[in-house]
Protein backbone atom coordinates (compact mmCIF):
# COMPACT_ATOMS: atom_id res chain seq x y z
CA UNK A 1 16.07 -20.37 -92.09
CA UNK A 2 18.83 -19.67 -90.27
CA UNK A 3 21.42 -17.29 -89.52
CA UNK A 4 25.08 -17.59 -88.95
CA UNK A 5 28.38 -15.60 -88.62
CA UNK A 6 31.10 -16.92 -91.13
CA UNK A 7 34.33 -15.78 -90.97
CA UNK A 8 36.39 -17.19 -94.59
CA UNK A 9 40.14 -16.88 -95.34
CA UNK A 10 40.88 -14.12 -97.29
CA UNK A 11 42.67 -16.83 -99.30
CA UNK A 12 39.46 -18.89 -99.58
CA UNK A 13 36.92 -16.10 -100.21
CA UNK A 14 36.82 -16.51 -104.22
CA UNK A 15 36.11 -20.76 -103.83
CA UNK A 16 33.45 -20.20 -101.08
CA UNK A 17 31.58 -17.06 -103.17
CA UNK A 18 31.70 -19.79 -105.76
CA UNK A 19 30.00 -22.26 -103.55
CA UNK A 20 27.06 -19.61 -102.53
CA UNK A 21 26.84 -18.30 -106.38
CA UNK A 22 26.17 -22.81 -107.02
CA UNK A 23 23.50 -22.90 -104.32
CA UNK A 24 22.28 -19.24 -104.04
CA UNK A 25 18.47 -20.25 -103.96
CA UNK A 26 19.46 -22.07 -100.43
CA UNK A 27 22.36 -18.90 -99.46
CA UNK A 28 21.54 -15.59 -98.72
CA UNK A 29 24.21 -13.27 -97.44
CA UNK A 30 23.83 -9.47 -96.59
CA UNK A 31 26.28 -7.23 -95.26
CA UNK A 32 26.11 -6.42 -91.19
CA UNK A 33 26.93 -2.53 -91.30
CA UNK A 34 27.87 -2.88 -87.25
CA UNK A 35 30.46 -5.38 -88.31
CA UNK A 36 31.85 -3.37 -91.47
CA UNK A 37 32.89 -0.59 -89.18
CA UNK A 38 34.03 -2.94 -85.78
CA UNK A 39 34.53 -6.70 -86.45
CA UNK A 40 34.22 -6.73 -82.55
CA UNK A 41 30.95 -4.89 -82.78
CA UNK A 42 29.00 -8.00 -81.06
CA UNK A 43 31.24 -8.45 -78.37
CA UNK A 44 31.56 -5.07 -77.41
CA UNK A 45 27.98 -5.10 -77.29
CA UNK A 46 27.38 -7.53 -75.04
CA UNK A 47 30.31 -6.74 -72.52
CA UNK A 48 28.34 -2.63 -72.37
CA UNK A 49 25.08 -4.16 -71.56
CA UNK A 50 27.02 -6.18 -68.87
CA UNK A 51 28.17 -3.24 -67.45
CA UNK A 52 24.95 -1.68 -67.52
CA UNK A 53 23.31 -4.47 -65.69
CA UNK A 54 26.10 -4.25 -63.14
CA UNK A 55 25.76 -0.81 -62.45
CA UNK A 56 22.36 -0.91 -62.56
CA UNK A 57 21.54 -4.36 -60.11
CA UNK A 58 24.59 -2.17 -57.80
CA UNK A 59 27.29 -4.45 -58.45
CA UNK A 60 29.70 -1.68 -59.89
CA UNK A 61 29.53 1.93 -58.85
CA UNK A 62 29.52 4.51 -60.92
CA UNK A 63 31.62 7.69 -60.17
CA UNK A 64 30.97 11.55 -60.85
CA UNK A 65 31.92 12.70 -63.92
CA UNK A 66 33.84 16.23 -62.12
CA UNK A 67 34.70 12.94 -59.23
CA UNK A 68 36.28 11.08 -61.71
CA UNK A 69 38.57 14.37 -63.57
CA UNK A 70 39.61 15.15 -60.27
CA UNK A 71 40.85 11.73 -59.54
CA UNK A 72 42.89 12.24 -62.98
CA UNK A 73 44.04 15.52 -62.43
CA UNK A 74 45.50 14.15 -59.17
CA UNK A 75 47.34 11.39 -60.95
CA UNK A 76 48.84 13.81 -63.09
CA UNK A 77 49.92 15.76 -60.57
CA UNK A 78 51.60 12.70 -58.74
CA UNK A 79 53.23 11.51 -61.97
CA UNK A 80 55.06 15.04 -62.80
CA UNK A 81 56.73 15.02 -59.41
C-alpha cells in the first residue's frame, strides 16, 4: 500500500468521497492532525531541520539570545530618531 497527499476542490470533495465510499476496500483515508492545524506543516518541517543541519555542519551561525535583543533594541533605538 501506499500513501499519498491529495489535495480536492472544495467544489469536488462530495464526487471524490463518493468515489472512495465505491472502492473503500482499496481507499483508506485518515486525518493528518499536523496538517489540520498547518496545511504547511510538512514544509515547515523540512525547511527547520535544514536549518538545523546548517547550524549544526557550521554553515549558519547562531547568535546569543541577550546578542541578538541587543541587536533589536539597537534598531529600535535607530528607528525612533
Amino acid at each position: 500500500m501506499q500513501t499519498l497527499a491529495v489535495q480536492v476542490q472544495d467544489n469536488y470533495i462530495q464526487d471524490f468521497m463518493s468515489y472512495v465510499n465505491n472502492h473503500s476496500d482499496s481507499i483508506i483515508i485518515n486525518k493528518d492532525k499536523n496538517l489540520e492545524f498547518d496545511s504547511y506543516f510538512y514544509e515547515r518541517q523540512k525547511e527547520l531541520h535544514q536549518i538545523k543541519n546548517n547550524i549544526d555542519n557550521g554553515k549558519v551561525q547562531m547568535i546569543e539570545n541577550d546578542e541578538f535583543w541587543d541587536d533589536i533594541d539597537s534598531f529600535v533605538e535607530i528607528l525612533q530618531k
